[in-house]
C-alpha atoms as a PDB file:
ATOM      1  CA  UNK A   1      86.285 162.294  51.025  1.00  0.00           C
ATOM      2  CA  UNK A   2      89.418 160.541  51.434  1.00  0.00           C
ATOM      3  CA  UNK A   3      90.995 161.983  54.113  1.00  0.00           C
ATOM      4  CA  UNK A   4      89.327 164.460  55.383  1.00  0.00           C
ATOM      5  CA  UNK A   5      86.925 164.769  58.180  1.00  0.00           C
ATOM      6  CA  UNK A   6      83.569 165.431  57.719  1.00  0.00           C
ATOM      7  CA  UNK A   7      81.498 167.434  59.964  1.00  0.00           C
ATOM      8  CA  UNK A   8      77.893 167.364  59.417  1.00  0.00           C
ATOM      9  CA  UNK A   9      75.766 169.728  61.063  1.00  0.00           C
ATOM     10  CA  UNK A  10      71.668 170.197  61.240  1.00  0.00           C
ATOM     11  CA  UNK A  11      69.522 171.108  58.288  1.00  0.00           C
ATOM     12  CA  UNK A  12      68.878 174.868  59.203  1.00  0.00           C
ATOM     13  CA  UNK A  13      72.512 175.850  59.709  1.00  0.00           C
ATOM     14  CA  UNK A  14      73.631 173.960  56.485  1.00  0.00           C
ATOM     15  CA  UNK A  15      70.386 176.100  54.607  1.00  0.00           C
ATOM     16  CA  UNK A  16      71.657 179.132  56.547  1.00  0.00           C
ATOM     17  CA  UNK A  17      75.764 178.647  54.771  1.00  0.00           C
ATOM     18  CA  UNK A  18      73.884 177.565  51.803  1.00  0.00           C
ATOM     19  CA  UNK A  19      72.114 181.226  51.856  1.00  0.00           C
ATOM     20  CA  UNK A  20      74.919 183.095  52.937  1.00  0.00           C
ATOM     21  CA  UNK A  21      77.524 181.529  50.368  1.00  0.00           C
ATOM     22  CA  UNK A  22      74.639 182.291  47.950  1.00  0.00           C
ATOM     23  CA  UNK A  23      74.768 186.296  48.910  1.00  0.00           C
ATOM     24  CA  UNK A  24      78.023 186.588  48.746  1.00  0.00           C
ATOM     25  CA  UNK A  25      80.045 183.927  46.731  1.00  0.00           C
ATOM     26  CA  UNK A  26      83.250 182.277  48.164  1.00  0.00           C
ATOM     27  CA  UNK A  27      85.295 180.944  44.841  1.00  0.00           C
ATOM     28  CA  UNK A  28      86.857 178.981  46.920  1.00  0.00           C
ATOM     29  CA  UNK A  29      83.668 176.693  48.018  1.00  0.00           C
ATOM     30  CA  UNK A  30      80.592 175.564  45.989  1.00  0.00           C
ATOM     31  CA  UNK A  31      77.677 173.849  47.541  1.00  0.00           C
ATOM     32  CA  UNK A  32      74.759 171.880  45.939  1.00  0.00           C
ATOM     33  CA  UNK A  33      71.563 169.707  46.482  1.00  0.00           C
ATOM     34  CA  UNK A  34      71.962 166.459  45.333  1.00  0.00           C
ATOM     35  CA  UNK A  35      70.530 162.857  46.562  1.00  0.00           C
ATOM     36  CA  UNK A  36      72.612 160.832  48.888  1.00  0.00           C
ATOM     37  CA  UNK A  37      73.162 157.756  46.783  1.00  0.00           C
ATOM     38  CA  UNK A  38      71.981 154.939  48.234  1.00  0.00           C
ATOM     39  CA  UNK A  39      74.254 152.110  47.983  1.00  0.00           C
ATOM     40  CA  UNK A  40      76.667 150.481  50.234  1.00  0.00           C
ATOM     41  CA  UNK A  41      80.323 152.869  49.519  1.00  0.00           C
ATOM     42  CA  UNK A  42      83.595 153.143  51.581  1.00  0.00           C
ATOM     43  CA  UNK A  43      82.207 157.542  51.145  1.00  0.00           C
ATOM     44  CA  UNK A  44      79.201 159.335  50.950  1.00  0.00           C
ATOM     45  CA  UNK A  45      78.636 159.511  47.430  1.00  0.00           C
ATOM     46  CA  UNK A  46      75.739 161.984  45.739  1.00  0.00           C
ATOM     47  CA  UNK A  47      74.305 162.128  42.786  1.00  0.00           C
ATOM     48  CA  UNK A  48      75.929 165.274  41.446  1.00  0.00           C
ATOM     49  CA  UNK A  49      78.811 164.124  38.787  1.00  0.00           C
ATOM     50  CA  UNK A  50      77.271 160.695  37.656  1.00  0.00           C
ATOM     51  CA  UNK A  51      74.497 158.496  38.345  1.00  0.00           C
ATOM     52  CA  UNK A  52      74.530 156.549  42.155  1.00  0.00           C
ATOM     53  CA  UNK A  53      74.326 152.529  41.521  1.00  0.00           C
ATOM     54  CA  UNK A  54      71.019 150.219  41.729  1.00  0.00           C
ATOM     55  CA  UNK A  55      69.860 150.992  45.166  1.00  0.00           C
ATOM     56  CA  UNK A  56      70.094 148.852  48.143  1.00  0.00           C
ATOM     57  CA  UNK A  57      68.227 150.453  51.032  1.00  0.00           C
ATOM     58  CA  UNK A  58      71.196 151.738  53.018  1.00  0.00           C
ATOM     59  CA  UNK A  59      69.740 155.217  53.062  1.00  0.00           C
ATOM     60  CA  UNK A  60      66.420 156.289  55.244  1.00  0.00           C
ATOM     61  CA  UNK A  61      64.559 159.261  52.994  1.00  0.00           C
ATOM     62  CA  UNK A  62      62.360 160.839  55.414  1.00  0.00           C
ATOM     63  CA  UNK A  63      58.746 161.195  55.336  1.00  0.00           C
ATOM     64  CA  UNK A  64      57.525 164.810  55.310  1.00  0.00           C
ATOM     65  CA  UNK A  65      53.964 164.351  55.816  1.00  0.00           C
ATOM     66  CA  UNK A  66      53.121 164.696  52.274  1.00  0.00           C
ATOM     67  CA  UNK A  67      55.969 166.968  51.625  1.00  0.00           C
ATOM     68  CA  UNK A  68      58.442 166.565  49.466  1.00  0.00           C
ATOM     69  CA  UNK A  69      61.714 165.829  51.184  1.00  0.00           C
ATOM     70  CA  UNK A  70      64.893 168.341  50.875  1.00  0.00           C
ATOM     71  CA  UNK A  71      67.891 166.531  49.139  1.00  0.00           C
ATOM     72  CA  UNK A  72      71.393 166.892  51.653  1.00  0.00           C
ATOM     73  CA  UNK A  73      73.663 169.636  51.111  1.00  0.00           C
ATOM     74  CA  UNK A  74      76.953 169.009  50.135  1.00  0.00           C
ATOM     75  CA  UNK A  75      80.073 170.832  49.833  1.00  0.00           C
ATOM     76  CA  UNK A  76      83.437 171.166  47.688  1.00  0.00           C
ATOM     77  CA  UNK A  77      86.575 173.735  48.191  1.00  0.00           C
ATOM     78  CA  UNK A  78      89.601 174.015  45.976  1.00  0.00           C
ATOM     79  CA  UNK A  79      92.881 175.725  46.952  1.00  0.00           C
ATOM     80  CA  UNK A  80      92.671 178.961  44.612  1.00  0.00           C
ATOM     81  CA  UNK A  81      90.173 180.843  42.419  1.00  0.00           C
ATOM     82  CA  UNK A  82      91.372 179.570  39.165  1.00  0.00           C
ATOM     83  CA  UNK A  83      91.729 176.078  40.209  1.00  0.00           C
ATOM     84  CA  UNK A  84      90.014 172.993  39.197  1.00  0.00           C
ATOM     85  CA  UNK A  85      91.956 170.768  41.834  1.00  0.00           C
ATOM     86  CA  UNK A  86      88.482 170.687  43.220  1.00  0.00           C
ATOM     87  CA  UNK A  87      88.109 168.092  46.422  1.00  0.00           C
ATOM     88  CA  UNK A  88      85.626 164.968  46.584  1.00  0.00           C
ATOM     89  CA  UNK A  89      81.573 166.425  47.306  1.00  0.00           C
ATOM     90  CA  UNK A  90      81.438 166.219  51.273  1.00  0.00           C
ATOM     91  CA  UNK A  91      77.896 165.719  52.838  1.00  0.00           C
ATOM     92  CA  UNK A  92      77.159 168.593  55.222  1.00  0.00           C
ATOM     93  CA  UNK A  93      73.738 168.277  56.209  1.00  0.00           C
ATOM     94  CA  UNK A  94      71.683 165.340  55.278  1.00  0.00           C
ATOM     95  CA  UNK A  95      68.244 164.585  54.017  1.00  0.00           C
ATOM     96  CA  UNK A  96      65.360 166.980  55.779  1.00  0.00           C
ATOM     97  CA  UNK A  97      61.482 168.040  55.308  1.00  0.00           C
ATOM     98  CA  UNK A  98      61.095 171.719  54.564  1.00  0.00           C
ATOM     99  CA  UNK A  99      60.196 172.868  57.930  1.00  0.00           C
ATOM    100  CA  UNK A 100      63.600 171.657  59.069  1.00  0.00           C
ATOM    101  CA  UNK A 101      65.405 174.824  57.058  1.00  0.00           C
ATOM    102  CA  UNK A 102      63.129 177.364  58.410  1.00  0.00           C
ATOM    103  CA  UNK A 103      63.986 179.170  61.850  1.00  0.00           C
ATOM    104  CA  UNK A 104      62.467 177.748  65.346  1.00  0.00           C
ATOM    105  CA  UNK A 105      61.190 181.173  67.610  1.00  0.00           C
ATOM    106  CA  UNK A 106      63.109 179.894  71.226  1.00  0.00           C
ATOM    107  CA  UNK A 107      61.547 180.701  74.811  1.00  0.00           C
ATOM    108  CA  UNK A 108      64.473 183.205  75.096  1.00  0.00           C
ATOM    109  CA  UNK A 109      63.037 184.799  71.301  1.00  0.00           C
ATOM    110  CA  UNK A 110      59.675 184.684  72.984  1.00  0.00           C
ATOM    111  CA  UNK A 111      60.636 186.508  76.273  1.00  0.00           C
ATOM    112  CA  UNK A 112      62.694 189.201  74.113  1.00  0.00           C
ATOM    113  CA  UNK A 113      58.902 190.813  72.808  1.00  0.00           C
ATOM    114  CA  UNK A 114      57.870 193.641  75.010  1.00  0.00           C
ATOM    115  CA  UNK A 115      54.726 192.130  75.509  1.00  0.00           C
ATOM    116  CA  UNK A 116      52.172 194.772  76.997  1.00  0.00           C
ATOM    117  CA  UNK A 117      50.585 194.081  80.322  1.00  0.00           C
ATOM    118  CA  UNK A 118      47.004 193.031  80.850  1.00  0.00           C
ATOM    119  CA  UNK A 119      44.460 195.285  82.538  1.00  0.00           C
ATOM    120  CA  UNK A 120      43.433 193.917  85.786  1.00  0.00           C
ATOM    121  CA  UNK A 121      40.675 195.134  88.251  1.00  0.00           C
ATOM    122  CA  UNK A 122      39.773 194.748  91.850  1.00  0.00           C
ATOM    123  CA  UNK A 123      36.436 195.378  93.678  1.00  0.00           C
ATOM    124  CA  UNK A 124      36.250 197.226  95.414  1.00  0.00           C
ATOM    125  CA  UNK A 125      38.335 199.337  93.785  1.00  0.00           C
ATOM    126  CA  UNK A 126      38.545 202.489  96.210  1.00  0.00           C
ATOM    127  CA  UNK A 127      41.263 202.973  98.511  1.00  0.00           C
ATOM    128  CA  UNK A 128      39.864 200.777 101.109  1.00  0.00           C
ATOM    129  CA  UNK A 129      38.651 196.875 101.765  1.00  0.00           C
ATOM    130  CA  UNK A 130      36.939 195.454 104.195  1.00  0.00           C
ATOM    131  CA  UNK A 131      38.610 192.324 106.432  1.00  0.00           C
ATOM    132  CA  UNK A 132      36.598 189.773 105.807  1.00  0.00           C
ATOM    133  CA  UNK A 133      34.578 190.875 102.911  1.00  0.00           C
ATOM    134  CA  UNK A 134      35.541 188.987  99.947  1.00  0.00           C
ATOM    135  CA  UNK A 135      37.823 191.065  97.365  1.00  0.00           C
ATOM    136  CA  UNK A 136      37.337 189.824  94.015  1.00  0.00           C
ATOM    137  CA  UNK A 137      39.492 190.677  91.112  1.00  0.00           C
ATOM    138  CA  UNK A 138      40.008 189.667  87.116  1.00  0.00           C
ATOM    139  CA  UNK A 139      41.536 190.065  84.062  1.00  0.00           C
ATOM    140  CA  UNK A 140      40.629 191.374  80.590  1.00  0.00           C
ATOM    141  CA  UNK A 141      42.578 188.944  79.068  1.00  0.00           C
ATOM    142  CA  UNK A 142      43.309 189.624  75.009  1.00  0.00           C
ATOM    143  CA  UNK A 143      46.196 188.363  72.286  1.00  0.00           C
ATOM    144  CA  UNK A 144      48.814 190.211  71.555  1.00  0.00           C
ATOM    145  CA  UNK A 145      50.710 190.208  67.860  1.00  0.00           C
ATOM    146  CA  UNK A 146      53.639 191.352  66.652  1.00  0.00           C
ATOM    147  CA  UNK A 147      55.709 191.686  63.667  1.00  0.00           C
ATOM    148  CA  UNK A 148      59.489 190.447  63.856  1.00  0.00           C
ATOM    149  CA  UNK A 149      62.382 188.795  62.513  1.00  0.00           C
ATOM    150  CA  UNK A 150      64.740 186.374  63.250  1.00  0.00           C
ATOM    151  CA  UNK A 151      67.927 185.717  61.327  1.00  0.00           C
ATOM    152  CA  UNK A 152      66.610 187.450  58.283  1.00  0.00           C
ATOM    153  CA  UNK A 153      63.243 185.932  58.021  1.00  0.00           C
ATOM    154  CA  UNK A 154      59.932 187.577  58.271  1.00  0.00           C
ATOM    155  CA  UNK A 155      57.640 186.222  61.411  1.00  0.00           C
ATOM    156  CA  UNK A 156      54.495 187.048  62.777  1.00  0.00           C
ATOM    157  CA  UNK A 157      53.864 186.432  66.312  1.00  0.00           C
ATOM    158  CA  UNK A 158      50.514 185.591  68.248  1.00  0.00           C
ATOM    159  CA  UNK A 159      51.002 185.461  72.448  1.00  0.00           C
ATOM    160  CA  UNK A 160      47.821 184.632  74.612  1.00  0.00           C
ATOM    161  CA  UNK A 161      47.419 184.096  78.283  1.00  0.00           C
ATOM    162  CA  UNK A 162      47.194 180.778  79.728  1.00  0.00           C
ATOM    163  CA  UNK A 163      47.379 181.773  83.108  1.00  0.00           C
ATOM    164  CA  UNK A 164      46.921 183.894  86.064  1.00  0.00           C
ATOM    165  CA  UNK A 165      48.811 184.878  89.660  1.00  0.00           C
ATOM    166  CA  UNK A 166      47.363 186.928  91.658  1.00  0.00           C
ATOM    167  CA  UNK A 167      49.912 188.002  95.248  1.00  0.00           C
ATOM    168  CA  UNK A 168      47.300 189.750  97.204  1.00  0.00           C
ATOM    169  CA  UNK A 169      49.771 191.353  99.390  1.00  0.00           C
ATOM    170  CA  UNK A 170      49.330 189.548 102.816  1.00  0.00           C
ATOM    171  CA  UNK A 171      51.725 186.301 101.792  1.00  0.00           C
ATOM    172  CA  UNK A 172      47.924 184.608 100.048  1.00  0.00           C
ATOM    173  CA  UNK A 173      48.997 183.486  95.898  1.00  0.00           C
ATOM    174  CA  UNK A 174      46.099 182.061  94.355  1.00  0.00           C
ATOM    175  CA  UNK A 175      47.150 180.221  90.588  1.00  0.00           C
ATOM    176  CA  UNK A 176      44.407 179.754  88.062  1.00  0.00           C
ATOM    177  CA  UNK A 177      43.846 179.493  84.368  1.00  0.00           C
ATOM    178  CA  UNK A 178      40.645 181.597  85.378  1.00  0.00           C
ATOM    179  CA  UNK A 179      40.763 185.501  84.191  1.00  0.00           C
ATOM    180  CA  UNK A 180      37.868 185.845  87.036  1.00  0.00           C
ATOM    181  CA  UNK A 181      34.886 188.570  85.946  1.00  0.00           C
ATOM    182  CA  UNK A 182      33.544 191.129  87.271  1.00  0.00           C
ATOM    183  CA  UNK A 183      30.671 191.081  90.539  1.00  0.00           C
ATOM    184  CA  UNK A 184      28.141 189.334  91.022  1.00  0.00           C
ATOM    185  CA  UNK A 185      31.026 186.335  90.105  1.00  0.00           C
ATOM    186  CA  UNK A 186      33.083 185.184  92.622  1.00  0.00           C
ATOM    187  CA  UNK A 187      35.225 182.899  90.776  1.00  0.00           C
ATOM    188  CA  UNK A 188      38.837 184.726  91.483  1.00  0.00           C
ATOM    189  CA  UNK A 189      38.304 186.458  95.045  1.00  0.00           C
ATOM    190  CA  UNK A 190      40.254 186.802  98.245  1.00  0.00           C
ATOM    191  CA  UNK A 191      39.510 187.417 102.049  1.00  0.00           C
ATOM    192  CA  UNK A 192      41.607 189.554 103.798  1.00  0.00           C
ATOM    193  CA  UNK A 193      41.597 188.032 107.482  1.00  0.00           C
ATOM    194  CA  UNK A 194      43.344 191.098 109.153  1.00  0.00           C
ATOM    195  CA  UNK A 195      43.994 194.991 108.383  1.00  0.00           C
ATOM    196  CA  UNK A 196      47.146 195.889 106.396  1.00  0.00           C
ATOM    197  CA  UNK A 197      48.008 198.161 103.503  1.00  0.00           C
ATOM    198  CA  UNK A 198      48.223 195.985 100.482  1.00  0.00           C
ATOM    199  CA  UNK A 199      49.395 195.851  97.189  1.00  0.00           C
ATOM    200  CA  UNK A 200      47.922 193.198  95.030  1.00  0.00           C
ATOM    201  CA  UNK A 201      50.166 192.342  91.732  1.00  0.00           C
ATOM    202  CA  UNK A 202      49.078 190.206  88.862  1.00  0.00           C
ATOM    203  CA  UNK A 203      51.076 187.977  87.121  1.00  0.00           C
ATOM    204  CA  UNK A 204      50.318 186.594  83.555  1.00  0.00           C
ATOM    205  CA  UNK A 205      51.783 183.874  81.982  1.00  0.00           C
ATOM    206  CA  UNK A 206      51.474 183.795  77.677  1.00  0.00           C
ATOM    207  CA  UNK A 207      52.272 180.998  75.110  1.00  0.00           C
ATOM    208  CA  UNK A 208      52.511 181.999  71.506  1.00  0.00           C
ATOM    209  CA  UNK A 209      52.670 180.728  68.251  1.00  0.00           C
ATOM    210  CA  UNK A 210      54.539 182.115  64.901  1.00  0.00           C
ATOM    211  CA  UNK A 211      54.945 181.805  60.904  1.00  0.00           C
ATOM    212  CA  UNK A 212      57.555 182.211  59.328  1.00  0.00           C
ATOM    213  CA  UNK A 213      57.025 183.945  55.646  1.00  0.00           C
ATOM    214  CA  UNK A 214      59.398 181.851  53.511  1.00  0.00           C
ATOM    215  CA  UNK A 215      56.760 178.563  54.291  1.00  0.00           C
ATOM    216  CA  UNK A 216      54.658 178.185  51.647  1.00  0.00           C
ATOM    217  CA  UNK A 217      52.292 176.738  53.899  1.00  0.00           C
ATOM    218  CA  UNK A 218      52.490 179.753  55.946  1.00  0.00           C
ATOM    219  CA  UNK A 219      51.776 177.064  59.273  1.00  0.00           C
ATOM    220  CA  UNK A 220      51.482 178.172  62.951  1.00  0.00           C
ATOM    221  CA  UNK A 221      53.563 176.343  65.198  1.00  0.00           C
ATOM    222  CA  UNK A 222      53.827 176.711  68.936  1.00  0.00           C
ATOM    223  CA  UNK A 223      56.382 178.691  70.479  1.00  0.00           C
ATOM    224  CA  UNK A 224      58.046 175.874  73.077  1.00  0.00           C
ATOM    225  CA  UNK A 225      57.764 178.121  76.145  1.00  0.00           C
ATOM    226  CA  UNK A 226      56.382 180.926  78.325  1.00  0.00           C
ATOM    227  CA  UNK A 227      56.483 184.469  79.074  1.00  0.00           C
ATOM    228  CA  UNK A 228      55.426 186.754  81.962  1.00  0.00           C
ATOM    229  CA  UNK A 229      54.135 190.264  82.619  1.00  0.00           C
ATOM    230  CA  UNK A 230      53.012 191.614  85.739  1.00  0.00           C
ATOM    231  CA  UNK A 231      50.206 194.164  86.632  1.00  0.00           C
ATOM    232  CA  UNK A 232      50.373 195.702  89.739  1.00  0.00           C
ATOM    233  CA  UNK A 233      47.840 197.662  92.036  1.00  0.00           C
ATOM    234  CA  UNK A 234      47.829 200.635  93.827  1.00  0.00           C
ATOM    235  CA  UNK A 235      48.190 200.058  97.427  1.00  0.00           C
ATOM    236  CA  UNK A 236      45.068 200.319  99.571  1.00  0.00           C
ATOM    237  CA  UNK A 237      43.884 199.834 103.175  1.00  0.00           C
ATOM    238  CA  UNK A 238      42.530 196.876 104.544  1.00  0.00           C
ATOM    239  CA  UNK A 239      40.251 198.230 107.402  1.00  0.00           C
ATOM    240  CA  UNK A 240      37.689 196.147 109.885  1.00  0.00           C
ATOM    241  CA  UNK A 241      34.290 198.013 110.904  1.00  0.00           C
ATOM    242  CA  UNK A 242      33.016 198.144 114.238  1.00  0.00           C
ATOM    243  CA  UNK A 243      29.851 198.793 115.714  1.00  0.00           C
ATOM    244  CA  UNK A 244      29.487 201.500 118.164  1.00  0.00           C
ATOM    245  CA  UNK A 245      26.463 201.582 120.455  1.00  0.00           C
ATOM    246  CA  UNK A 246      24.906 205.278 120.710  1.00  0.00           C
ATOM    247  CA  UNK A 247      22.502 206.513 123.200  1.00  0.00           C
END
């Protein structure tokens, strides 16, 4: 490369200006797949205009996990259209396994979905509870897909809940991974110990997963991060009974 600095970047963005310069030509540039040859040399030398030397084990292919590796991108430019003062082949991404040039869905991708609620229930579920009677309440907890793209690929997305917050209004949180159930269970249940108006609000946490179209494999892979909705109640009263003696 003589002179000239190279700047390598990661395997999706150099698939990304491989695909874009493929859209939309620049005369000036020309990009290719070739192997990185792998012998000791002052520059990074591929296998595009010749054949590399006897190998010597300076260069680590990766393993793929079956998968056939994805040769390193490399890059020329000349200074006009016509030219053929064409510069050295410049590495700018190296060797890769498919899954490296497909998009990753982020935590901030994930949080972008307008993910729909769940339906939540209390019992009892007219306007008024009793202090201490137990209140239970649960989930109906379900997947949610969607259809999407992210930098011009197709995806499919799959969010589930993992877990539950319930704020029962009186400064009581109870955390579970528990979508509670309907009486006779118990399992997700609070006690109010004095009268109040409350407002109980669920909070859900999801995790996802997504597949991208262009794998051939067409693989799941978790989403690295979480999402939350929240459900809220209607208000109610909290009321205590009392006996009265008559008579």
């Amino acid at each position: 490369m003589g002179e000239d600095k190279v700047v390598l970047v990661d395997a999706f963005e150099g698939e990304q200006e491989l695909r874009s310069w493929k859209a939309k030509p620049d005369p000036l540039k020309q990009y290719a797949r070739a192997p990185l040859c792998n012998v000791n040399s002052e520059y990074l030398t591929p296998g595009i205009d010749g054949p590399c030397g006897p190998p010597n084990g300076t260069v680590q292919v990766p393993w793929c996990e079956g998968e056939a590796p994805v040769e390193p991108l490399w890059v020329r430019t000349r200074p006009t259209p016509t030219s053929d003062d064409w510069t050295l082949w410049q590495m700018r991404a190296g060797w890769a396994c498919p899954d490296d040039l497909l998009p990753a869905l982020t935590e901030r991708d994930l949080r972008r979905l307008t993910i729909k609620p769940l339906t939540a229930h209390r019992q009892p579920a007219g306007t008024e509870a009793l202090v201490n009677k137990a209140l239970i309440v649960y989930a109906e907890p379900e997947n949610r897909t969607f259809r999407t793209s992210l930098l011009g690929y197709g995806i499919d997305v799959e969010v589930y809940p993992v877990a539950y917050t319930w704020d029962f209004g009186d400064g009581a949180v109870l955390e579970t991974d528990d979508p509670g159930a309907p009486y006779p269970s118990f399992d997700v249940a609070h006690t109010y110990s004095q009268e109040l108006t409350a407002t109980v609000i669920l909070t859900t946490t999801w995790e996802g997963k997504y597949r991208v179209d262009e794998d051939p494999d067409r693989e799941w892979r978790d989403i690295q991060g979480t999402a939350h909705t929240t459900t809220p109640f209607e208000p109610f009263d909290v009321i205590e009974l009392r006996s009265t003696l008559v008579g």
